[in-house]
N, C-alpha and C. Protein backbone atom coordinates (compact mmCIF):
# COMPACT_ATOMS: atom_id res chain seq x y z
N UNK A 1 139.89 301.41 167.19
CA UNK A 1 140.16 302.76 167.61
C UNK A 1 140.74 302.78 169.03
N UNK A 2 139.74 301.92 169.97
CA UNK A 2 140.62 301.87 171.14
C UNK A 2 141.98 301.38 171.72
N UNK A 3 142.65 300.61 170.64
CA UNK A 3 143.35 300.08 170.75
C UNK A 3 144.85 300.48 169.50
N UNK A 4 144.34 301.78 169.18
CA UNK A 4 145.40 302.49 168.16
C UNK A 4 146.14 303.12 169.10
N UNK A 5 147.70 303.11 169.16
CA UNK A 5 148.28 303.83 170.08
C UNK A 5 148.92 305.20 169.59
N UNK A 6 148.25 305.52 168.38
CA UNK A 6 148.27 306.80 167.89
C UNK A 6 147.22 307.85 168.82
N UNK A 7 146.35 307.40 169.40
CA UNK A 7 145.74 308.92 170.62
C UNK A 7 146.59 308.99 171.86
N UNK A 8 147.89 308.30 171.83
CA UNK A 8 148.65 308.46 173.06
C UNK A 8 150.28 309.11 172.88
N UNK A 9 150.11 308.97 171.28
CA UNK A 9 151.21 310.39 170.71
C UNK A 9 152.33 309.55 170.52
N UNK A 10 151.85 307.72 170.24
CA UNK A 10 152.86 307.17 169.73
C UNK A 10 152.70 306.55 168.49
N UNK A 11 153.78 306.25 167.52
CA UNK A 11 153.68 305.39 166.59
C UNK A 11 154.30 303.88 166.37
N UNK A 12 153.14 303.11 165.47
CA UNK A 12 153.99 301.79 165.13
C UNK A 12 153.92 302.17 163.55
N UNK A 13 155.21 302.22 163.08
CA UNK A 13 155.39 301.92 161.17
C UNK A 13 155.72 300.51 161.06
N UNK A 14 155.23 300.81 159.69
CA UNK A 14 155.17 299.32 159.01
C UNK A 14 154.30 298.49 159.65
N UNK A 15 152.81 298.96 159.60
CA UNK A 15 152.15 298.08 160.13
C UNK A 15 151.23 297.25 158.83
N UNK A 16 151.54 297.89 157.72
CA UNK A 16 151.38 297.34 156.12
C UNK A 16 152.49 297.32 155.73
N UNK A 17 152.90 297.20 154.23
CA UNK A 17 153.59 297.13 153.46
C UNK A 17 153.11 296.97 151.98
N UNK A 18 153.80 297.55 151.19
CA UNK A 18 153.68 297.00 149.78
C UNK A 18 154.26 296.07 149.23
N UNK A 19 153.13 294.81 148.28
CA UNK A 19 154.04 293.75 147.93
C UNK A 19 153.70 294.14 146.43
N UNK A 20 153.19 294.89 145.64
CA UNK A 20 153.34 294.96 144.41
C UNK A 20 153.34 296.63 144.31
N UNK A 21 154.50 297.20 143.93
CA UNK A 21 154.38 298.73 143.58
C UNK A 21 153.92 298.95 142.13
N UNK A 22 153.29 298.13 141.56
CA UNK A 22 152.48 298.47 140.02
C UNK A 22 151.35 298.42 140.53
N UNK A 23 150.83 297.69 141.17
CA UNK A 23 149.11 297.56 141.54
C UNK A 23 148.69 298.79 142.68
N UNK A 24 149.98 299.05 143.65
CA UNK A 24 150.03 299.14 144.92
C UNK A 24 149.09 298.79 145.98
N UNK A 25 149.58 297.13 145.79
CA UNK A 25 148.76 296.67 146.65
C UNK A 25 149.51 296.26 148.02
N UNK A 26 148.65 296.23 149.05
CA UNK A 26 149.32 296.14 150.50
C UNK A 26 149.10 295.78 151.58
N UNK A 27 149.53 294.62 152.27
CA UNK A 27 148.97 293.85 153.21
C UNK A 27 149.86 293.97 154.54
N UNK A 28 149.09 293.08 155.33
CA UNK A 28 149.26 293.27 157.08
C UNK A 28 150.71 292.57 156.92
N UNK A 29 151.31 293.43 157.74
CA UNK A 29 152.65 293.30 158.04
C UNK A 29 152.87 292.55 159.27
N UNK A 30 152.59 290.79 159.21
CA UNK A 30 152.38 290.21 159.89
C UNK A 30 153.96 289.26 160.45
N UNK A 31 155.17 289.73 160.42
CA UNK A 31 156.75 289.79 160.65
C UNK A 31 157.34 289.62 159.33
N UNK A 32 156.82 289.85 158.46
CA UNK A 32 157.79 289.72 157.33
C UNK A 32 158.78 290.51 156.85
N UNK A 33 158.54 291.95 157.42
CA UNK A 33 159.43 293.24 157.35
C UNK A 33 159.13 293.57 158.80
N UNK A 34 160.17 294.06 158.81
CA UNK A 34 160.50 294.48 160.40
C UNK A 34 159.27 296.10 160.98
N UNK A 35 159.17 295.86 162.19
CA UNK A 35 158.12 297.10 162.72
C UNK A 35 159.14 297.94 163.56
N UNK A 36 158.57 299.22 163.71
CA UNK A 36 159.25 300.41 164.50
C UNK A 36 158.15 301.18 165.47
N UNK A 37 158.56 300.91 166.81
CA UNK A 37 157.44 301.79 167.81
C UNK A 37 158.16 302.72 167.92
N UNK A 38 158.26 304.11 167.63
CA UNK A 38 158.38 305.14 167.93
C UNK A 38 157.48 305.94 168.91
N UNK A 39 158.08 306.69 170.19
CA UNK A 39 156.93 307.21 171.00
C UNK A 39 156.97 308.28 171.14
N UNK A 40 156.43 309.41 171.68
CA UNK A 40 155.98 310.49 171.67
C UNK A 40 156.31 311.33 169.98
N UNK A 41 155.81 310.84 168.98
CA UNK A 41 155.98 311.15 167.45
C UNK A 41 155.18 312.11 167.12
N UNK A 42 154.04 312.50 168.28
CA UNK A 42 152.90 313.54 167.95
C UNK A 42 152.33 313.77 169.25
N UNK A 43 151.57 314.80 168.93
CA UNK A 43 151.06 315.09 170.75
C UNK A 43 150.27 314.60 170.75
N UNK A 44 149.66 314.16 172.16
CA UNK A 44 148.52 312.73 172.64
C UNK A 44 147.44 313.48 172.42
N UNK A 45 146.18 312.85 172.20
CA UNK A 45 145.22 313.24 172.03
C UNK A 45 144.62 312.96 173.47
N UNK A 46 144.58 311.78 174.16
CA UNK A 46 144.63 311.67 175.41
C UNK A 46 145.74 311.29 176.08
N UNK A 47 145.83 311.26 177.50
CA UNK A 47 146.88 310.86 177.96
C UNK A 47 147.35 309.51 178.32
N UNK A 48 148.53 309.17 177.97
CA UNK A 48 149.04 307.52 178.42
C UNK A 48 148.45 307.01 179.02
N UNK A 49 148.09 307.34 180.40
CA UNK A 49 147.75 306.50 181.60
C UNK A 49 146.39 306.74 181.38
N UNK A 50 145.87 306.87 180.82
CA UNK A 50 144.38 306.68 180.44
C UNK A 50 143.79 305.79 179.01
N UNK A 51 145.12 305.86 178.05
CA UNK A 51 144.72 304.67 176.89
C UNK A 51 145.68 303.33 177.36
N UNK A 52 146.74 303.15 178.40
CA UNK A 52 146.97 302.22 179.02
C UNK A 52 145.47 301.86 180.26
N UNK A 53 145.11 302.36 180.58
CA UNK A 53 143.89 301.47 181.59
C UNK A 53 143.32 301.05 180.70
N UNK A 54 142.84 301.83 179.07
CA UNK A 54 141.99 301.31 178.74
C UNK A 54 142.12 299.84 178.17
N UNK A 55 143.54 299.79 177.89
CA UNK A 55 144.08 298.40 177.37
C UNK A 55 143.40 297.05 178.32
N UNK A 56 144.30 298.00 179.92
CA UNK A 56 144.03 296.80 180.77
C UNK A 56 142.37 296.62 181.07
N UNK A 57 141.19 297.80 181.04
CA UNK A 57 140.21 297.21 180.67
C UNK A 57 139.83 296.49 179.63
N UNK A 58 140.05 296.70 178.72
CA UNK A 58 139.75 295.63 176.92
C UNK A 58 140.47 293.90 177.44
N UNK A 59 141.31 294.26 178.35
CA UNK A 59 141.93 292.98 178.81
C UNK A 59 141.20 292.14 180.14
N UNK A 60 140.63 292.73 180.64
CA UNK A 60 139.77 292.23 181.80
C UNK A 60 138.79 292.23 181.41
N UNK A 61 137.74 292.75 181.02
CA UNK A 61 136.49 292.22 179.90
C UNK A 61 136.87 291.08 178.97
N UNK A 62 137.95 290.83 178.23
CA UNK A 62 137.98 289.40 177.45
C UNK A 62 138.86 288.46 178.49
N UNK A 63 139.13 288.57 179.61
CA UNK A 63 139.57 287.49 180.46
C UNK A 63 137.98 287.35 181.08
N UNK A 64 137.48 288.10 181.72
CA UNK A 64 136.06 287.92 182.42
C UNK A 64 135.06 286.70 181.60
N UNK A 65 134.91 287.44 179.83
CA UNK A 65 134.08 286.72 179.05
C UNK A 65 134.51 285.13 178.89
N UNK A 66 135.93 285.21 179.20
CA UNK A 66 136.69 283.53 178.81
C UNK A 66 136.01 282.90 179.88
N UNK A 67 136.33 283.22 180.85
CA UNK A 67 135.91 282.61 182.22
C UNK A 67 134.56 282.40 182.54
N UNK A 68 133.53 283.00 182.14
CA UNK A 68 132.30 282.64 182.18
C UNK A 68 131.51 282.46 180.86
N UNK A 69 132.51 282.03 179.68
CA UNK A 69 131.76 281.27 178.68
C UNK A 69 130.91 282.58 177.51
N UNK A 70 131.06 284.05 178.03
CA UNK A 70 130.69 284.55 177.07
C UNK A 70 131.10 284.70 176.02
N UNK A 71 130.24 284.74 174.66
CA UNK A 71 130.99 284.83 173.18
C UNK A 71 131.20 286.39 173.14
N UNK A 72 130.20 287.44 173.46
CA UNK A 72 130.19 288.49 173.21
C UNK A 72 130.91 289.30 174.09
N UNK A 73 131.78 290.18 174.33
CA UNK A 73 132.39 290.67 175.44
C UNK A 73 131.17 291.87 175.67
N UNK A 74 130.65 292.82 174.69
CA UNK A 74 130.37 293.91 174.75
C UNK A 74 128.72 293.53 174.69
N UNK A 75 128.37 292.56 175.19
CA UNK A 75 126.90 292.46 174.73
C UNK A 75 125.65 292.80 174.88
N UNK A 76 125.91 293.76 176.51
CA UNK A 76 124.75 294.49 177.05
C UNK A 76 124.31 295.83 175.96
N UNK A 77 123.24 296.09 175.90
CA UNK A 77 122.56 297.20 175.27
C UNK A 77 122.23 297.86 175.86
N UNK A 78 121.34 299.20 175.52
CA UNK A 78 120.49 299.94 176.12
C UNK A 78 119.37 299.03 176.77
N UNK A 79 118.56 298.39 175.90
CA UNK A 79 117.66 297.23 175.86
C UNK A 79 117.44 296.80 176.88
N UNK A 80 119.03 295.69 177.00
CA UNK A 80 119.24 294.57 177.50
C UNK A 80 120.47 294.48 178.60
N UNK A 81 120.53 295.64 179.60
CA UNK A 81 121.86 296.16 179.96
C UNK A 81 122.54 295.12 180.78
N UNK A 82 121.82 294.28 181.40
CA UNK A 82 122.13 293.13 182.27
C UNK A 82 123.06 292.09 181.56
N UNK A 83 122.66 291.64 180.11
CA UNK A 83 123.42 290.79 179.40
C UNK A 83 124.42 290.71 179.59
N UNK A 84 125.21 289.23 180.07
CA UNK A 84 126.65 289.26 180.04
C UNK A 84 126.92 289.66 181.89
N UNK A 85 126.55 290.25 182.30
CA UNK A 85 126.80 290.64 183.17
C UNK A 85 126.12 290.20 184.96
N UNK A 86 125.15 289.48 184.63
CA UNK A 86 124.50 288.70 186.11
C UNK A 86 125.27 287.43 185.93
N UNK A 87 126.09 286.51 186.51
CA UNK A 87 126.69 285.50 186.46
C UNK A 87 125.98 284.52 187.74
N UNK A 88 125.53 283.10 187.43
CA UNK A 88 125.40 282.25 188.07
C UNK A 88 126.11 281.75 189.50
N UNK A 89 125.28 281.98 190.66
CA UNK A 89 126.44 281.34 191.92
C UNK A 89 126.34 280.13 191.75
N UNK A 90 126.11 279.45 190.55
CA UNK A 90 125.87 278.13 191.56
C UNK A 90 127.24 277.48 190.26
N UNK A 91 127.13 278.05 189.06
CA UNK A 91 127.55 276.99 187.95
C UNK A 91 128.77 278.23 187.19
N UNK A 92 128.44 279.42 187.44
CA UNK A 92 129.31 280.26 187.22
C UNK A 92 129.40 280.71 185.75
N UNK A 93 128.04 280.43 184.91
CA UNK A 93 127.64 280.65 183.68
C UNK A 93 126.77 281.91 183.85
N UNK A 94 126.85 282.70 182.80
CA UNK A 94 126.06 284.12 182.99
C UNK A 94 124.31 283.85 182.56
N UNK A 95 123.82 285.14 182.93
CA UNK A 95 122.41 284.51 183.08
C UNK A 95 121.72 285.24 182.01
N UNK A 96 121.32 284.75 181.46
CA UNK A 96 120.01 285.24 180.06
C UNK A 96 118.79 285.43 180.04
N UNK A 97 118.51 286.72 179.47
CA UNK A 97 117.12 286.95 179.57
C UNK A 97 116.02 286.11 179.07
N UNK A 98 115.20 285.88 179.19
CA UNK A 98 114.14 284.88 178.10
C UNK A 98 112.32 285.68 178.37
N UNK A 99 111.94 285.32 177.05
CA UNK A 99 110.55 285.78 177.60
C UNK A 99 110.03 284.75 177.80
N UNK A 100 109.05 284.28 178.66
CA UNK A 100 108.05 283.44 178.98
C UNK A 100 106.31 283.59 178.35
N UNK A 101 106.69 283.40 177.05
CA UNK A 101 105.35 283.84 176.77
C UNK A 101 104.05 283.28 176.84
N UNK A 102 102.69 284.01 176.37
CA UNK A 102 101.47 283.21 176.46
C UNK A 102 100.96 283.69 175.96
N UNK A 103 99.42 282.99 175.32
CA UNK A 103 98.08 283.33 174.81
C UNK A 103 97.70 284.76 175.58
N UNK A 104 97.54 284.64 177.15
CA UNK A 104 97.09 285.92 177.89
C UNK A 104 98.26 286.92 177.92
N UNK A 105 98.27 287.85 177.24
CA UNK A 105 99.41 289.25 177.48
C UNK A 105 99.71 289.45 179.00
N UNK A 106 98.75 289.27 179.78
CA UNK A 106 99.07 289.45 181.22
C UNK A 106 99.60 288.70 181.29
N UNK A 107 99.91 287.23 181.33
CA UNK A 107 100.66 286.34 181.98
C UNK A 107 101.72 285.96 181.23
N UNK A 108 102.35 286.94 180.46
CA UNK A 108 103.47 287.44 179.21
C UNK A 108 104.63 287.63 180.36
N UNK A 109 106.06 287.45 181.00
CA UNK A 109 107.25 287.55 181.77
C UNK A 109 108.46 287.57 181.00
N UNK A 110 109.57 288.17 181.41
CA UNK A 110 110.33 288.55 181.08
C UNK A 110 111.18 288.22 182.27
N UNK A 111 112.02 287.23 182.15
CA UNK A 111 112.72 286.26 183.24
C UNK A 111 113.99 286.59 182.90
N UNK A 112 115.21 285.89 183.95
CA UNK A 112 116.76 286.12 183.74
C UNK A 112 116.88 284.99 184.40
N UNK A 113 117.49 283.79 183.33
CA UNK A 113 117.66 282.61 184.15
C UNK A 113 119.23 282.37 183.47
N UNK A 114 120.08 281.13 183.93
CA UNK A 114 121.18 280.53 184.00
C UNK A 114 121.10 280.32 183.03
N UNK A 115 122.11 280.23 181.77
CA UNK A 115 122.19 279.57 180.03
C UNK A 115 122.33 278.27 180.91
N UNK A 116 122.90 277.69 181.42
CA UNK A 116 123.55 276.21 182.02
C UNK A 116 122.18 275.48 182.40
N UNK A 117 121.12 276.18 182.34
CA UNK A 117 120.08 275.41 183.29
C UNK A 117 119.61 274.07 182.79
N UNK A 118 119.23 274.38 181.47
CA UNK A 118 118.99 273.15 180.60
C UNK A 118 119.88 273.15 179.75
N UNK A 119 120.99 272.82 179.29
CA UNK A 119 121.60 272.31 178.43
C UNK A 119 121.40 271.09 177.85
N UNK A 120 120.47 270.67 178.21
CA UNK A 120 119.89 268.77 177.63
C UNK A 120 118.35 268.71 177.59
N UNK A 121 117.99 269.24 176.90
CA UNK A 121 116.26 269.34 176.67
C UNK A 121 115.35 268.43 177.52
N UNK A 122 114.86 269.29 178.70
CA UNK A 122 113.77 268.72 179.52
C UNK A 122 114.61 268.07 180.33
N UNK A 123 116.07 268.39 180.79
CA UNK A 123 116.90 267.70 182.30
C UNK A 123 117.98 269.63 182.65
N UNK A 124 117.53 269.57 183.93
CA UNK A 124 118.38 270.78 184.53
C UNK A 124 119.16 270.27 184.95
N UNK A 125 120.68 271.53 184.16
CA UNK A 125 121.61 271.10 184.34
C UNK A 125 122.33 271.77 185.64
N UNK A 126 121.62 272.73 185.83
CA UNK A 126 121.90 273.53 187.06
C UNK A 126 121.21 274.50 187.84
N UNK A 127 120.79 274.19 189.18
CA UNK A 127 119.37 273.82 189.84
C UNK A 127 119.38 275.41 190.09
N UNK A 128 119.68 276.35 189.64
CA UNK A 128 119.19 278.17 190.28
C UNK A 128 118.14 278.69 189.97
N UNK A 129 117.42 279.16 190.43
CA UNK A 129 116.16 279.89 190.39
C UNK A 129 116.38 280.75 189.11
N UNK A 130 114.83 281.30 188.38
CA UNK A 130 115.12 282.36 187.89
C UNK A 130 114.86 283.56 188.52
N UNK A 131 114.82 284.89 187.67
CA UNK A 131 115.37 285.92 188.79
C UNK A 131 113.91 286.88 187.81
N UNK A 132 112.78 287.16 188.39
CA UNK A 132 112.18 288.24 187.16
C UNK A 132 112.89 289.57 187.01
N UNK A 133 112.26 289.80 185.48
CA UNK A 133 112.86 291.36 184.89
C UNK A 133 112.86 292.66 186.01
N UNK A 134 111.61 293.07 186.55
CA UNK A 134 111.41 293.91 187.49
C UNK A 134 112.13 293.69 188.92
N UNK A 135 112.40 292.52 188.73
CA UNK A 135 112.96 292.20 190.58
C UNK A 135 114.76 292.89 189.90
N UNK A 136 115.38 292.25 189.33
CA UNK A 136 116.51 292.24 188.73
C UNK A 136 116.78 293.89 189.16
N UNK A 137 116.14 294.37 188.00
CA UNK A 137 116.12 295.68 187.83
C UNK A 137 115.53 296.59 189.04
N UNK A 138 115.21 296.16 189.98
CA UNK A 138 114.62 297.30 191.41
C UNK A 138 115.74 296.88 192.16
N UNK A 139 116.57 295.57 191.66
CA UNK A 139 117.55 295.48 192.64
C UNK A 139 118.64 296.27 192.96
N UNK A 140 118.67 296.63 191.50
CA UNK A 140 119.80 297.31 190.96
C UNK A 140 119.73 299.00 191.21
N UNK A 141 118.56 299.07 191.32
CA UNK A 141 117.99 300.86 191.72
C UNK A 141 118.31 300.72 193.36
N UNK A 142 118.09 299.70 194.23
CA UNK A 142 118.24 299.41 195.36
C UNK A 142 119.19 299.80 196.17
N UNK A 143 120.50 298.91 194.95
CA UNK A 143 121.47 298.87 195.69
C UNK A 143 122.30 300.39 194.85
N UNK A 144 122.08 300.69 194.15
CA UNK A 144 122.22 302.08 193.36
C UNK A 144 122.31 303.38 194.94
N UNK A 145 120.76 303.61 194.78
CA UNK A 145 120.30 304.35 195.92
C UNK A 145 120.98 304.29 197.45
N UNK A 146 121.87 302.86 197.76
CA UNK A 146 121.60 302.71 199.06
C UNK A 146 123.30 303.36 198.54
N UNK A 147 123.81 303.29 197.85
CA UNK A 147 125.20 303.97 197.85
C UNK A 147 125.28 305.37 197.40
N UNK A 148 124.00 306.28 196.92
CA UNK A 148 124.02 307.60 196.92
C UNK A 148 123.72 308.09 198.23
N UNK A 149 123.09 307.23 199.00
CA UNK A 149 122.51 307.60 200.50
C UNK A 149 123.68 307.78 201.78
N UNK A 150 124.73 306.65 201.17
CA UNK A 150 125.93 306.56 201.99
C UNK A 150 127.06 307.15 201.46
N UNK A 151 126.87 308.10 200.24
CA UNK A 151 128.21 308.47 199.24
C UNK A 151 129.43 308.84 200.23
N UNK A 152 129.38 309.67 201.46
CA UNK A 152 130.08 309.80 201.99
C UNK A 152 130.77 309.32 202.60
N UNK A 153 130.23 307.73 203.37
CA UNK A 153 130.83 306.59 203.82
C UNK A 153 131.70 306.35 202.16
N UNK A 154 131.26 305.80 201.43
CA UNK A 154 131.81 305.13 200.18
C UNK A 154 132.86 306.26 200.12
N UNK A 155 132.57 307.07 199.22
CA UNK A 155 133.73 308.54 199.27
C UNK A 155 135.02 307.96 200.29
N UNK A 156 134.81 308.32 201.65
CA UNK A 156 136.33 308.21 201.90
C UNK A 156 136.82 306.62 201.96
N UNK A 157 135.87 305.53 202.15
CA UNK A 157 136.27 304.16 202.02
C UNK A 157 137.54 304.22 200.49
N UNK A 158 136.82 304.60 199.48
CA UNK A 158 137.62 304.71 198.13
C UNK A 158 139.16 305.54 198.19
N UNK A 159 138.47 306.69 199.06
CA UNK A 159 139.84 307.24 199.27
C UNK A 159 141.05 306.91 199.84
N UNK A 160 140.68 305.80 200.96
CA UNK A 160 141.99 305.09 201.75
C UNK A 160 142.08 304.04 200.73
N UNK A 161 141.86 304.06 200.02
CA UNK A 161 142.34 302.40 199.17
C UNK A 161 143.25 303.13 197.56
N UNK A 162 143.99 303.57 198.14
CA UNK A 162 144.89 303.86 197.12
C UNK A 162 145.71 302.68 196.76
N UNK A 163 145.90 302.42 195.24
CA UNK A 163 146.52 301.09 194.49
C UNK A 163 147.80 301.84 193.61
N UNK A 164 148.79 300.65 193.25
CA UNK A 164 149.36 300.76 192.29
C UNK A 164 148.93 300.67 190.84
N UNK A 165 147.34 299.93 191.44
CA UNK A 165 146.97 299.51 189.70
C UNK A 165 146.14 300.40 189.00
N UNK A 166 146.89 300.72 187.88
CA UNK A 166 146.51 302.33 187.02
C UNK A 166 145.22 301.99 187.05
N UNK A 167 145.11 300.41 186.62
CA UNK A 167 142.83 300.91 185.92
C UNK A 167 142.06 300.70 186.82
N UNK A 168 142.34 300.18 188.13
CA UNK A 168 141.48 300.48 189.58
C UNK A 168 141.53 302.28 190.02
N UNK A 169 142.66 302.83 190.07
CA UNK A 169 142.77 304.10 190.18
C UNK A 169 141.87 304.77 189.29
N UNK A 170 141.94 304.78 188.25
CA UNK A 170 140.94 305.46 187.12
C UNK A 170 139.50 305.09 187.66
N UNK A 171 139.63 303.75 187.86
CA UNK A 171 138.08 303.64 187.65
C UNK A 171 137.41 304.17 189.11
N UNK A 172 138.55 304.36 190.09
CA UNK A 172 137.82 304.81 191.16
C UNK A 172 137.80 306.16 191.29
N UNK A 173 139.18 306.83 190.46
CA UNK A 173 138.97 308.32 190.72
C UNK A 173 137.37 308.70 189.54
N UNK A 174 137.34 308.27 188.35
CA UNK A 174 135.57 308.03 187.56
C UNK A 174 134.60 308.31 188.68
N UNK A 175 134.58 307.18 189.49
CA UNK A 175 133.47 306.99 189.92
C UNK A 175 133.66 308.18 191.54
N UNK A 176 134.31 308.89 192.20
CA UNK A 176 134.84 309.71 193.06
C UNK A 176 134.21 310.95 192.52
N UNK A 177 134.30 310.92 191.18
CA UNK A 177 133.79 312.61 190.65
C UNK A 177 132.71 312.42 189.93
N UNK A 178 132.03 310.97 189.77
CA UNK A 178 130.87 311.21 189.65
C UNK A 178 130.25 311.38 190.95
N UNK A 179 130.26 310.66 192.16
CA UNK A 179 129.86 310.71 193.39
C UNK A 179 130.10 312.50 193.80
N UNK A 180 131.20 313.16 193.37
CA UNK A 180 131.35 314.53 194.01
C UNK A 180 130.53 315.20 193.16
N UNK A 181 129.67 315.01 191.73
CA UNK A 181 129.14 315.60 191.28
C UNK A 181 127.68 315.81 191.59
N UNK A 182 127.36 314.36 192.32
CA UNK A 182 126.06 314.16 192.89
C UNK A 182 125.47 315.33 194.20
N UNK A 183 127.01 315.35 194.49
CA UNK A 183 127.18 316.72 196.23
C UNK A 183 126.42 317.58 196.13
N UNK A 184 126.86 318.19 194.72
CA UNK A 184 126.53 319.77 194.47
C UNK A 184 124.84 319.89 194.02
């Protein structure tokens, strides 16, 4: 869906074809018959420069995941929102939750350590601490808070940093009117 360029009021034909008109059956039109982008063929449902960022985001999330070894691009949850997303300083592999469990429920943890750490059963492969669930997560309220406290510093910092690049612009004018929504 995100990647149909029909909500931007353009078309590609012939993106099937029919190879039997008795069965009518019909497969991906993978260059065997020629394609046609036609653009503005219907009115946008959203606008260009907003399903183009989204491209170049779908494109920087699967360059990000290449680079640090994730399979899943989209893998954080409600759950698990961190997934995918705390990356290792030391080895540059992302960091995974694990439970640490036990007989005593109290001494039951919920850790975020390096996938890289052991890769060879009982030898570390890469010496970083783990990080607990609650620390992780107060960090993140921490540093959350300390930028609603300063929105106004941040606010105009964002504002002098005007770019050419459409999905930095988006994502900063996003985050500009969520911050101006916080004002009121």
């Amino acid at each position: 869906m995100l990647s149909n360029e029909k909500y931007k009021g353009d078309a590609l034909l012939q993106k099937t074809y029919t190879v039997d008109f008795l069965t009518k059956k019909r497969v991906q039109n993978t260059g065997q018959i020629p394609r046609y982008y036609v653009e503005e063929s219907h009115p946008a449902i959203i606008p260009k420069d907003m399903w183009e960022a989204v491209q170049l985001e779908m494109e920087r999330r699967r360059a990000f995941a290449e680079k640090h070894g994730i399979v899943k691009v989209d893998y954080a949850t409600i759950e698990n929102s961190f997934a995918g997303r705390v990356i290792c300083g030391n080895c540059g592999s992302p960091f995974g939750r694990k439970v640490w469990n036990s007989t005593n429920e109290t001494l039951r943890r919920k850790i975020w350590r390096c996938n890289k750490k052991y890769t060879i059963k009982g030898k570390k492969s890469c010496e970083n601490k783990h990080i607990d669930d609650t620390t992780l997560y107060q960090a993140f309220i921490d540093v959350f808070n300390a930028i609603l406290e300063n929105k106004d510093h941040f606010l105009n910092k964002w504002r002098e940093q005007v770019s050419d690049d459409l999905l930095k612009n988006i994502k900063q004018n996003s985050l500009l009117s969520f911050l101006r929504k916080l004002q009121h």
